[in-house]
PDB file of N, CA and C in Angstrom:
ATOM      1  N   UNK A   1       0.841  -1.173   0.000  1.00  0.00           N
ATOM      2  CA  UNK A   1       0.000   0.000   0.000  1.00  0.00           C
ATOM      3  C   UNK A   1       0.892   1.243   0.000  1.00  0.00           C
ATOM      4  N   UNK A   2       0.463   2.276  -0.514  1.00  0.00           N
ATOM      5  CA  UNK A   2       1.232   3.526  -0.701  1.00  0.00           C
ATOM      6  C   UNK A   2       0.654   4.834   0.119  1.00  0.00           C
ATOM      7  N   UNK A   3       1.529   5.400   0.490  1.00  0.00           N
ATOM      8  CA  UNK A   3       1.244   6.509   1.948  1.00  0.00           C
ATOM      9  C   UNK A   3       0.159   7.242   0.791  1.00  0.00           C
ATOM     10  N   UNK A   4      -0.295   7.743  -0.479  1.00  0.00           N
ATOM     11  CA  UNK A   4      -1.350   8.448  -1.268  1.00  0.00           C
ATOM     12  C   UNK A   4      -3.074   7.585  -0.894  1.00  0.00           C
ATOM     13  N   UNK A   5      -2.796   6.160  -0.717  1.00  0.00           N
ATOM     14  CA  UNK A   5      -3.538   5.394  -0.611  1.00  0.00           C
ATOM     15  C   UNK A   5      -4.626   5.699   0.826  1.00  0.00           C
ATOM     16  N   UNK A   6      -3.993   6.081   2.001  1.00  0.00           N
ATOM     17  CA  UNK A   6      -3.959   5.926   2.977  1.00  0.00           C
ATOM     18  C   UNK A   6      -4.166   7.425   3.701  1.00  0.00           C
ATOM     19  N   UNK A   7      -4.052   7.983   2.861  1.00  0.00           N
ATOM     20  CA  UNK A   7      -4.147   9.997   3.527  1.00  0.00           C
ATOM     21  C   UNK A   7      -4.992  10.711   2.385  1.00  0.00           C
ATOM     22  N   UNK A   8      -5.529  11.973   2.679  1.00  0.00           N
ATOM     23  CA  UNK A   8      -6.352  12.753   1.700  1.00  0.00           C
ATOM     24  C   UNK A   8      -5.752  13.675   2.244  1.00  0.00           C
ATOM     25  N   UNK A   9      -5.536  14.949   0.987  1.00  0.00           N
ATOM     26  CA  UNK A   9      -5.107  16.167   1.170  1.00  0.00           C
ATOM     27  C   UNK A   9      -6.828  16.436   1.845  1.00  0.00           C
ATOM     28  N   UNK A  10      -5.989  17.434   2.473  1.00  0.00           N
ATOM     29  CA  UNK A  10      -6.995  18.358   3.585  1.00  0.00           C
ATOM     30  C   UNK A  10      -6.715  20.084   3.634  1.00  0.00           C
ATOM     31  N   UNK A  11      -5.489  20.090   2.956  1.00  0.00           N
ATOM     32  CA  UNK A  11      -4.985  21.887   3.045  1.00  0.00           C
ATOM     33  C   UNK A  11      -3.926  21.679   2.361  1.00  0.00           C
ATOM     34  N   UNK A  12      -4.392  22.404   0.947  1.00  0.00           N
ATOM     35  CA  UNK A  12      -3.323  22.904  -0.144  1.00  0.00           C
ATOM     36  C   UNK A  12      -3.044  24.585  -0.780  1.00  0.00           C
ATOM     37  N   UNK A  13      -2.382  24.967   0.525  1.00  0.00           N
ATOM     38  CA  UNK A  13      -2.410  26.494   0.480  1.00  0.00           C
ATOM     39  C   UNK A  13      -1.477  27.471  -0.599  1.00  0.00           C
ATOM     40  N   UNK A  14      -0.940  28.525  -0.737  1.00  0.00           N
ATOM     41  CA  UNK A  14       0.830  28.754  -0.858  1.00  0.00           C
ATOM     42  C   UNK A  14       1.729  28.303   0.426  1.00  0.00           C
ATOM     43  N   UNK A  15       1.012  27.779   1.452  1.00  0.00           N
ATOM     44  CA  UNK A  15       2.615  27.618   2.394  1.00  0.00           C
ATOM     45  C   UNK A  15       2.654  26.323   2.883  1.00  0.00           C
ATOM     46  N   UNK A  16       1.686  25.505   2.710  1.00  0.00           N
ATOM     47  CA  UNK A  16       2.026  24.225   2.964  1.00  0.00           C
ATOM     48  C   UNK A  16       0.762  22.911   2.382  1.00  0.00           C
ATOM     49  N   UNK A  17       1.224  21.933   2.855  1.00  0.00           N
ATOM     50  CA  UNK A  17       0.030  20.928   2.389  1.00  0.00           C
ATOM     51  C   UNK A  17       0.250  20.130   3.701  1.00  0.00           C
ATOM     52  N   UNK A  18      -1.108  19.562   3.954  1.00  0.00           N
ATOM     53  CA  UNK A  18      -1.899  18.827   4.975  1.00  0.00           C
ATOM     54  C   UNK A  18      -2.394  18.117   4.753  1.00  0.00           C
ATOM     55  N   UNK A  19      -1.653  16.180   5.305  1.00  0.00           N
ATOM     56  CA  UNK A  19      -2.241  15.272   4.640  1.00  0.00           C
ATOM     57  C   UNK A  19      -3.079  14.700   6.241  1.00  0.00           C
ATOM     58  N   UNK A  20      -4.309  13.742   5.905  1.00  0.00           N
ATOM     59  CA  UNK A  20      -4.807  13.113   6.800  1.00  0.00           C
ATOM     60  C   UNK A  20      -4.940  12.021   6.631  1.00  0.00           C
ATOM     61  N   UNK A  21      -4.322  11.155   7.682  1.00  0.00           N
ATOM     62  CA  UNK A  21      -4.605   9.886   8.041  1.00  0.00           C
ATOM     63  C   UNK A  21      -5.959   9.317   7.855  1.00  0.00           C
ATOM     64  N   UNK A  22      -6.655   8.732   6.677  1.00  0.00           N
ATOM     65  CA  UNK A  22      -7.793   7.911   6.893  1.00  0.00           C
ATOM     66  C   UNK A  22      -8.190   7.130   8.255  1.00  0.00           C
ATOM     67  N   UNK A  23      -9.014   6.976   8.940  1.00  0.00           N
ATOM     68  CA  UNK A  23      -9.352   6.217   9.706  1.00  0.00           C
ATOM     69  C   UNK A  23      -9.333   4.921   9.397  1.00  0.00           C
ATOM     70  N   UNK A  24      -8.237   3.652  10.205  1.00  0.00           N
ATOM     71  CA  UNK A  24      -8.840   2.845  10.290  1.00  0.00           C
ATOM     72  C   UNK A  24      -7.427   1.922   9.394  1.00  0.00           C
ATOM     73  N   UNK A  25      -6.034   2.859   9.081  1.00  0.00           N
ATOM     74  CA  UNK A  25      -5.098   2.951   8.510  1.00  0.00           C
ATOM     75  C   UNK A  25      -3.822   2.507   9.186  1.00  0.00           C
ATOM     76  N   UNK A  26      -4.126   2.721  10.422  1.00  0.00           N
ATOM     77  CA  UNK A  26      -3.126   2.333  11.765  1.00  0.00           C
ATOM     78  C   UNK A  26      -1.860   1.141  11.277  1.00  0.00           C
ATOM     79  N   UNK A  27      -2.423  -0.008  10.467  1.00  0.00           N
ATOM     80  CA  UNK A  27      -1.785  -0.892  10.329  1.00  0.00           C
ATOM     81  C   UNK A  27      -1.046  -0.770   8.974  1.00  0.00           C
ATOM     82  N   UNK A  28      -1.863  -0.242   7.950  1.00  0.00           N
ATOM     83  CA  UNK A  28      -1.170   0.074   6.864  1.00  0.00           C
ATOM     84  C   UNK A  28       0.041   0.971   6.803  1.00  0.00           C
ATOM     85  N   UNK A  29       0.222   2.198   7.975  1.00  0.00           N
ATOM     86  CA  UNK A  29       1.391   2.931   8.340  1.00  0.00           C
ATOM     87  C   UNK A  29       2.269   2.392   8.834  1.00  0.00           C
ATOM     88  N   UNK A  30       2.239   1.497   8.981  1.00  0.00           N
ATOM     89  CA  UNK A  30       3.152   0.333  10.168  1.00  0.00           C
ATOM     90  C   UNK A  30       3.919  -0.345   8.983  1.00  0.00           C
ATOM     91  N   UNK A  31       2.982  -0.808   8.143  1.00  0.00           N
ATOM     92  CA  UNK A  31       3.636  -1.694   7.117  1.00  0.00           C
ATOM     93  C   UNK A  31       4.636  -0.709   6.296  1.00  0.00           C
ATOM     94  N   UNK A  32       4.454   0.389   5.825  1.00  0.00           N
ATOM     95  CA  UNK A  32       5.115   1.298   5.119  1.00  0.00           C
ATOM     96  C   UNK A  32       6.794   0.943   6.018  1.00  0.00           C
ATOM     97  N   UNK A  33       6.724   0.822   6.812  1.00  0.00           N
ATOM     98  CA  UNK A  33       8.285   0.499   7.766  1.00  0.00           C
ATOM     99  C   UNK A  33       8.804   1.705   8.090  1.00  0.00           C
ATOM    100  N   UNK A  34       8.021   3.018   8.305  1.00  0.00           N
ATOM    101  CA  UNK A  34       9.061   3.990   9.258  1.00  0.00           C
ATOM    102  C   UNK A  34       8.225   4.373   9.661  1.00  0.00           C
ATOM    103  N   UNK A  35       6.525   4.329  10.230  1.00  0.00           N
ATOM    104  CA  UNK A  35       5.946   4.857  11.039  1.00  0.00           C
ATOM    105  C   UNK A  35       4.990   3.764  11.922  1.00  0.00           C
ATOM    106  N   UNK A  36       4.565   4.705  13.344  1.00  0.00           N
ATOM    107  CA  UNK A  36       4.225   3.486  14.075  1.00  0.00           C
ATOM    108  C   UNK A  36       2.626   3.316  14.417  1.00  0.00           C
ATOM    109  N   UNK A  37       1.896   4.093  13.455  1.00  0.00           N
ATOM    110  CA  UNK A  37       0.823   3.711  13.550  1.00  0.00           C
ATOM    111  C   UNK A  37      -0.271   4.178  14.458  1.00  0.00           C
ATOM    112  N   UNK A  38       0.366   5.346  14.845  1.00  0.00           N
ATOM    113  CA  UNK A  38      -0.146   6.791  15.767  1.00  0.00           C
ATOM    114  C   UNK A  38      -0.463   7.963  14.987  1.00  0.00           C
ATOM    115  N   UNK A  39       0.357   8.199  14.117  1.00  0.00           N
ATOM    116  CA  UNK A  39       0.157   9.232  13.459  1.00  0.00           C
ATOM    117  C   UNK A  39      -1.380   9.604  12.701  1.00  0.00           C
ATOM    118  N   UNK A  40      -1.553  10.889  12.709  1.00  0.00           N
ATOM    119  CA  UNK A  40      -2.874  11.334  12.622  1.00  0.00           C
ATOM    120  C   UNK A  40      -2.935  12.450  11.225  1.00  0.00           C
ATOM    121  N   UNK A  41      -1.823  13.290  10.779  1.00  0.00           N
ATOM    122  CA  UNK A  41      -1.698  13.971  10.240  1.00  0.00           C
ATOM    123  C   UNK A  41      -0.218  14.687   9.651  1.00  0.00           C
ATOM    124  N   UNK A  42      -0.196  14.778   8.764  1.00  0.00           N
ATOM    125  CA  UNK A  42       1.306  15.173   8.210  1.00  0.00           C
ATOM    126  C   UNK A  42       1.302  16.467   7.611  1.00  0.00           C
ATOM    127  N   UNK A  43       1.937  17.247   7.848  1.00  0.00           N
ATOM    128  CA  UNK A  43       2.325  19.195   7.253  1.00  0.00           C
ATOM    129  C   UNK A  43       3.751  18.781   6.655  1.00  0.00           C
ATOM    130  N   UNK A  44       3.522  19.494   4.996  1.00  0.00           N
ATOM    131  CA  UNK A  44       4.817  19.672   4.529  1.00  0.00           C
ATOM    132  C   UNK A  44       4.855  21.024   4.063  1.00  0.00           C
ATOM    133  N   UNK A  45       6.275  21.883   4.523  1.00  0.00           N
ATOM    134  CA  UNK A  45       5.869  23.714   3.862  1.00  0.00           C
ATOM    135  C   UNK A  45       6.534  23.374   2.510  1.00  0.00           C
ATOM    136  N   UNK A  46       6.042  24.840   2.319  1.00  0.00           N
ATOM    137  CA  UNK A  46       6.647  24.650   0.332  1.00  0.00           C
ATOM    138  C   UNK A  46       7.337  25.915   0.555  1.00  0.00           C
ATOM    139  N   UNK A  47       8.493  25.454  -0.223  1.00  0.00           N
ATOM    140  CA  UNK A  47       9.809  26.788  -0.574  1.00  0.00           C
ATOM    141  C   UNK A  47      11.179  25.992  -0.924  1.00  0.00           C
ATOM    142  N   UNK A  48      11.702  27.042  -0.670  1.00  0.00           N
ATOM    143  CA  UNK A  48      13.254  26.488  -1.119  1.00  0.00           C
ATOM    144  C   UNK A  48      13.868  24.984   0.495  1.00  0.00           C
ATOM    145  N   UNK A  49      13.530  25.885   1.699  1.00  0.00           N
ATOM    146  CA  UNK A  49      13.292  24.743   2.643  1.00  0.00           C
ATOM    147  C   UNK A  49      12.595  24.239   3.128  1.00  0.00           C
ATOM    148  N   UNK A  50      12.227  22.797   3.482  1.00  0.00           N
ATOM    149  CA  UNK A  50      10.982  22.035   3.479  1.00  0.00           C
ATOM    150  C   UNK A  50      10.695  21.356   4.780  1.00  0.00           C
ATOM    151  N   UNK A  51       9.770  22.023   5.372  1.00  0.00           N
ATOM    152  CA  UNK A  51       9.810  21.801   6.924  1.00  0.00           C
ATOM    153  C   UNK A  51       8.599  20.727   6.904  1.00  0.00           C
ATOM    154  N   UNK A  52       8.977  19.589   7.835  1.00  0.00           N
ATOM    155  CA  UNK A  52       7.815  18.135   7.542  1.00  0.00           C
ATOM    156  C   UNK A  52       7.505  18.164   8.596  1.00  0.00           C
ATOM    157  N   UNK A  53       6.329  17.931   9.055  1.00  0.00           N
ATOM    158  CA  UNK A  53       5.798  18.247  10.858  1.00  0.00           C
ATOM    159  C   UNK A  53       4.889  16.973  10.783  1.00  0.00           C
ATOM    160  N   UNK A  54       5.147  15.885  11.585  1.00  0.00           N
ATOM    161  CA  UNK A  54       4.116  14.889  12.411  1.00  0.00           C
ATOM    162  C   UNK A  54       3.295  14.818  13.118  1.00  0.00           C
ATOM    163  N   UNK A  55       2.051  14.992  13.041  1.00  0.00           N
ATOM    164  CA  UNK A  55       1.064  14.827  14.408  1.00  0.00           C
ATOM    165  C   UNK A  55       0.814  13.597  14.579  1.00  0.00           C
ATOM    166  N   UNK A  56       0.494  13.400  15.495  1.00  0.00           N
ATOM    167  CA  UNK A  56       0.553  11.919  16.902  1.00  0.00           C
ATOM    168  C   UNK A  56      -0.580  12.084  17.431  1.00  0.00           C
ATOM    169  N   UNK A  57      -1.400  10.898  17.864  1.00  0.00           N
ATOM    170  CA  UNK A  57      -2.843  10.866  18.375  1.00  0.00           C
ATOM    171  C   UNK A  57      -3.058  11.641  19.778  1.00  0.00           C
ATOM    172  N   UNK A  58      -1.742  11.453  20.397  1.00  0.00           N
ATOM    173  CA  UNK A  58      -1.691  11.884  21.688  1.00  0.00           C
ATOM    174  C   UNK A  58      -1.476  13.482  21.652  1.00  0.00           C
ATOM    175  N   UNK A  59      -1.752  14.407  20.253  1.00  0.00           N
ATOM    176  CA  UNK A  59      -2.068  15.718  20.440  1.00  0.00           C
ATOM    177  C   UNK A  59      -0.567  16.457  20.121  1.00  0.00           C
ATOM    178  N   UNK A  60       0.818  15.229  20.510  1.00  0.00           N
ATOM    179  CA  UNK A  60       2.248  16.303  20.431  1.00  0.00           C
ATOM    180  C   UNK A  60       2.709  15.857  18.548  1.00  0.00           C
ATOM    181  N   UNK A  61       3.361  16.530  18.372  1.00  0.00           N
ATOM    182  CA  UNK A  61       3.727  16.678  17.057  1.00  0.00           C
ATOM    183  C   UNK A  61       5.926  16.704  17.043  1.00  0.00           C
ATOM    184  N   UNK A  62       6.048  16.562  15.809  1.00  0.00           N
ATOM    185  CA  UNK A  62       7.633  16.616  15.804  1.00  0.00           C
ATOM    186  C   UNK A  62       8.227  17.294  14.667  1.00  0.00           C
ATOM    187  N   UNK A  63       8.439  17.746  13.963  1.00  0.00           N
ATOM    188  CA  UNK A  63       9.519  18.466  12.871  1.00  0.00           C
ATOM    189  C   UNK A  63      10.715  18.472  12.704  1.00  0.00           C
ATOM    190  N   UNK A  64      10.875  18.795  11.608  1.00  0.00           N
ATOM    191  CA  UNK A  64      12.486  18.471  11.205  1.00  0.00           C
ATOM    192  C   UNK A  64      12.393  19.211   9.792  1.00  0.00           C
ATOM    193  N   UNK A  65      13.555  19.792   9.124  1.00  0.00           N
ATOM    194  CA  UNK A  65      13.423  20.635   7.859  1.00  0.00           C
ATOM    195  C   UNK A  65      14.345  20.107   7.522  1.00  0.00           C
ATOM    196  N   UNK A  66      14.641  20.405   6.189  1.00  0.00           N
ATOM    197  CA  UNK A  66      15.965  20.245   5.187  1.00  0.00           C
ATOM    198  C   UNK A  66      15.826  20.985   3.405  1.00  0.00           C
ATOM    199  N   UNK A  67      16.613  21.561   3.105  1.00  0.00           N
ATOM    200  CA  UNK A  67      16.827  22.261   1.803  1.00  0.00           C
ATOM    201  C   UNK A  67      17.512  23.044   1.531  1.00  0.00           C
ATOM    202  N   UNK A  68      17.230  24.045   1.142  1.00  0.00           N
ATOM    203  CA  UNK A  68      18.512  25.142   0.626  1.00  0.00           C
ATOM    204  C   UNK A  68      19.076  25.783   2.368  1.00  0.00           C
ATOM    205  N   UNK A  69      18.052  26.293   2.816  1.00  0.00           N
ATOM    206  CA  UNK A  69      18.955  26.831   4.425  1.00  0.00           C
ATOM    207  C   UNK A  69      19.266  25.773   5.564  1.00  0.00           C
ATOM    208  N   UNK A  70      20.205  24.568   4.533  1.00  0.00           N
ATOM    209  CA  UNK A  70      20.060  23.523   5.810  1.00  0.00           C
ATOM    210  C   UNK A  70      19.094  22.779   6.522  1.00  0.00           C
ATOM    211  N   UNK A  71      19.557  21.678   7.330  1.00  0.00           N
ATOM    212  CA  UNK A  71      18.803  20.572   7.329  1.00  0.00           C
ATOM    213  C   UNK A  71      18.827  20.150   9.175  1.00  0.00           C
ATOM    214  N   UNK A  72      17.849  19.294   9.322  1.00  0.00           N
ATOM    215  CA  UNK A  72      18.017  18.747  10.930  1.00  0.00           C
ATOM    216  C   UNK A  72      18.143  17.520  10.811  1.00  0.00           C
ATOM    217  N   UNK A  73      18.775  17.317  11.521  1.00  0.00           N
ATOM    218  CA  UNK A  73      19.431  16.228  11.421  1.00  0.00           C
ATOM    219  C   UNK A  73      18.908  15.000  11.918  1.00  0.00           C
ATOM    220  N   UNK A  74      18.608  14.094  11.200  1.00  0.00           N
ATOM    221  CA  UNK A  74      17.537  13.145  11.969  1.00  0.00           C
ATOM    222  C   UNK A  74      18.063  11.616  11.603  1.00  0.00           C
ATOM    223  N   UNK A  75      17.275  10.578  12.318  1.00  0.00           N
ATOM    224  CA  UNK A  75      17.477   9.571  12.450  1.00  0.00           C
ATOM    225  C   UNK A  75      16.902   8.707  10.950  1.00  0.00           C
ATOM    226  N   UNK A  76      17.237   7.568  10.291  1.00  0.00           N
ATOM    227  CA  UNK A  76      17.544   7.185   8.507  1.00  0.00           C
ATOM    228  C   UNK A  76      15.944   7.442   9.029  1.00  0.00           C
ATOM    229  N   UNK A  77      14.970   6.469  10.133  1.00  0.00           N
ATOM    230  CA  UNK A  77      13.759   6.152   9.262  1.00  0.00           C
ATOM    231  C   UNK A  77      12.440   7.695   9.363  1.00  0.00           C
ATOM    232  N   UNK A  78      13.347   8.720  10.619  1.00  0.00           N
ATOM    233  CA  UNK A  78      12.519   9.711  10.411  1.00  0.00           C
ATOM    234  C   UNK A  78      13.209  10.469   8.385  1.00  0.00           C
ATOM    235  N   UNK A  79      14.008  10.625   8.220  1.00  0.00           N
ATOM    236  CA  UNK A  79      14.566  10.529   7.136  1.00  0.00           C
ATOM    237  C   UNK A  79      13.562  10.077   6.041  1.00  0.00           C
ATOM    238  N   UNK A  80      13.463   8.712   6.139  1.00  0.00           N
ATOM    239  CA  UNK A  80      12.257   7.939   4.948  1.00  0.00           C
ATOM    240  C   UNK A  80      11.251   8.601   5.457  1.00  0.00           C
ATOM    241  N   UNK A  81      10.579   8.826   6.597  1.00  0.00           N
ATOM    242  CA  UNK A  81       9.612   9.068   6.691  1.00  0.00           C
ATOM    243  C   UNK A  81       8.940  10.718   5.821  1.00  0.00           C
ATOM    244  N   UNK A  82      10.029  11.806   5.976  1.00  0.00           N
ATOM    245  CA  UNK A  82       9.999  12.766   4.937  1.00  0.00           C
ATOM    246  C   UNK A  82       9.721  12.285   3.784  1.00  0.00           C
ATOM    247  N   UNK A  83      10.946  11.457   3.233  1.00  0.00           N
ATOM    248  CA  UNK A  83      10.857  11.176   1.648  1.00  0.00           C
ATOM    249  C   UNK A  83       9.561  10.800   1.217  1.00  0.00           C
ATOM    250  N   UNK A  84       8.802   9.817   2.352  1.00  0.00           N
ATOM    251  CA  UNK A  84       7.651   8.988   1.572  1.00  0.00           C
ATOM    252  C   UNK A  84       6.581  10.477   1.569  1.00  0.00           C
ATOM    253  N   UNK A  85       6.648  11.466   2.537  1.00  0.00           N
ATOM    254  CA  UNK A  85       5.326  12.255   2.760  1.00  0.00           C
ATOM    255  C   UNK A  85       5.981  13.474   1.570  1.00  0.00           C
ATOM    256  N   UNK A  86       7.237  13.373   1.314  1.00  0.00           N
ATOM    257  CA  UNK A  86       6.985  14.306   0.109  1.00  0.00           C
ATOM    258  C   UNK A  86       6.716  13.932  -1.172  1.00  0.00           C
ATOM    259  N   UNK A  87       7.438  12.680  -1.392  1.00  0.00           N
ATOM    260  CA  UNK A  87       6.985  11.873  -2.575  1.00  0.00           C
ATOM    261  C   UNK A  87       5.671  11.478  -2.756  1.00  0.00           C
ATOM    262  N   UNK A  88       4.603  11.382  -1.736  1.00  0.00           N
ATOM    263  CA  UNK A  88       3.081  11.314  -1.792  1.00  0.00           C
ATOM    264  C   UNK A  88       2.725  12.444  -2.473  1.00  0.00           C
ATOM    265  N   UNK A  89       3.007  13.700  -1.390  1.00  0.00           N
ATOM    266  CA  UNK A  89       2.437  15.299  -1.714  1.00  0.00           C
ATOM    267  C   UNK A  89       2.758  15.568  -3.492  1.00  0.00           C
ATOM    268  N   UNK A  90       4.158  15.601  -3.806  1.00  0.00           N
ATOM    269  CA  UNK A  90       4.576  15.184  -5.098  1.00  0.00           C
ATOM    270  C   UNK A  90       3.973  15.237  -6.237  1.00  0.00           C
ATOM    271  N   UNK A  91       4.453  13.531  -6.349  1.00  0.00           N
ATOM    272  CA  UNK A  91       4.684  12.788  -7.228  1.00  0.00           C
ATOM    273  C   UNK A  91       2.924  11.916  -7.577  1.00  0.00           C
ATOM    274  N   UNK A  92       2.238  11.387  -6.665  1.00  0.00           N
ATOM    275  CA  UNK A  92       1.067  10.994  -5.793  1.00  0.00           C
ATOM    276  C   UNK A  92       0.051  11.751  -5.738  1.00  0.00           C
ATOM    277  N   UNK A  93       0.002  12.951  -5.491  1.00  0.00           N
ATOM    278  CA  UNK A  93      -1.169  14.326  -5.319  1.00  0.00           C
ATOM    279  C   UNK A  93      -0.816  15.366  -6.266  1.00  0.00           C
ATOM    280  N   UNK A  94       0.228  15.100  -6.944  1.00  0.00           N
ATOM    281  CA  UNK A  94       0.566  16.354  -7.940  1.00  0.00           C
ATOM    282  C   UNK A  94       0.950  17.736  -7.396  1.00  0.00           C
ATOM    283  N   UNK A  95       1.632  17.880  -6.158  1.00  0.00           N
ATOM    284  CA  UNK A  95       1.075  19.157  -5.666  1.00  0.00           C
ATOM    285  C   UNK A  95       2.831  19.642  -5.718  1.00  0.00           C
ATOM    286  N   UNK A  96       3.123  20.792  -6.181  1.00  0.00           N
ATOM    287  CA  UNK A  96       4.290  21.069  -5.809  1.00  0.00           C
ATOM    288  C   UNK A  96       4.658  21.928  -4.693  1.00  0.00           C
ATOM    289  N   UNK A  97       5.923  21.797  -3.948  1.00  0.00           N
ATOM    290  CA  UNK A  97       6.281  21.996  -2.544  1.00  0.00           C
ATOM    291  C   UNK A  97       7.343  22.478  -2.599  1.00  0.00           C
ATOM    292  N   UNK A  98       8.564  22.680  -4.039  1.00  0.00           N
ATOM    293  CA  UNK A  98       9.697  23.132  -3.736  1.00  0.00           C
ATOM    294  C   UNK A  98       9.890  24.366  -5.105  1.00  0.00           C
ATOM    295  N   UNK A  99      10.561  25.326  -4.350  1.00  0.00           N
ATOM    296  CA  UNK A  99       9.785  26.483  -5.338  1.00  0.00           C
ATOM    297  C   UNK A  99      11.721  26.716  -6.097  1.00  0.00           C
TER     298      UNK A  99
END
């Protein structure tokens, strides 16, 4: 299954896109192999740097950026976990994010 499969855009502004977790998906995020099946919602900004923000059922959220003004430095599968939510927004939803 593919993270497009599994989320609906919800907010496609000029400054970012907002994907949502379908209900009922818990297990299909799991299978993707870098998320654990909490997650509720994904923010990616659009520009030259691309800030990816996680929301979590339990209300806290996490971020991390990377692009032209530098990057944070994160662990490989938070890493994939960007790639797959920009390659959804993308490649998947057609939406462009890097200006």
């Amino acid at each position: 299954m593919m993270l497009s499969e599994i989320t609906e855009v919800v907010v496609d502004n000029a400054d970012c896109v907002v994907l949502k977790v379908k209900d009922g998906h818990e297990m299909d995020l799991i299978a993707l192999g870098c998320f654990d099946g909490t997650e509720t919602m994904f923010r990616l900004t659009k520009g030259e740097t691309v800030t990816c923000t996680v929301f979590y059922k339990n209300r806290k959220a996490f971020s991390w950026h990377w692009g032209q003004r530098g990057y944070t430095l994160v662990s490989p599968k938070t890493e994939k976990q960007g790639q797959l939510i920009q390659a959804c927004i993308e490649r998947d939803f057609m939406i462009r994010c890097k200006t």
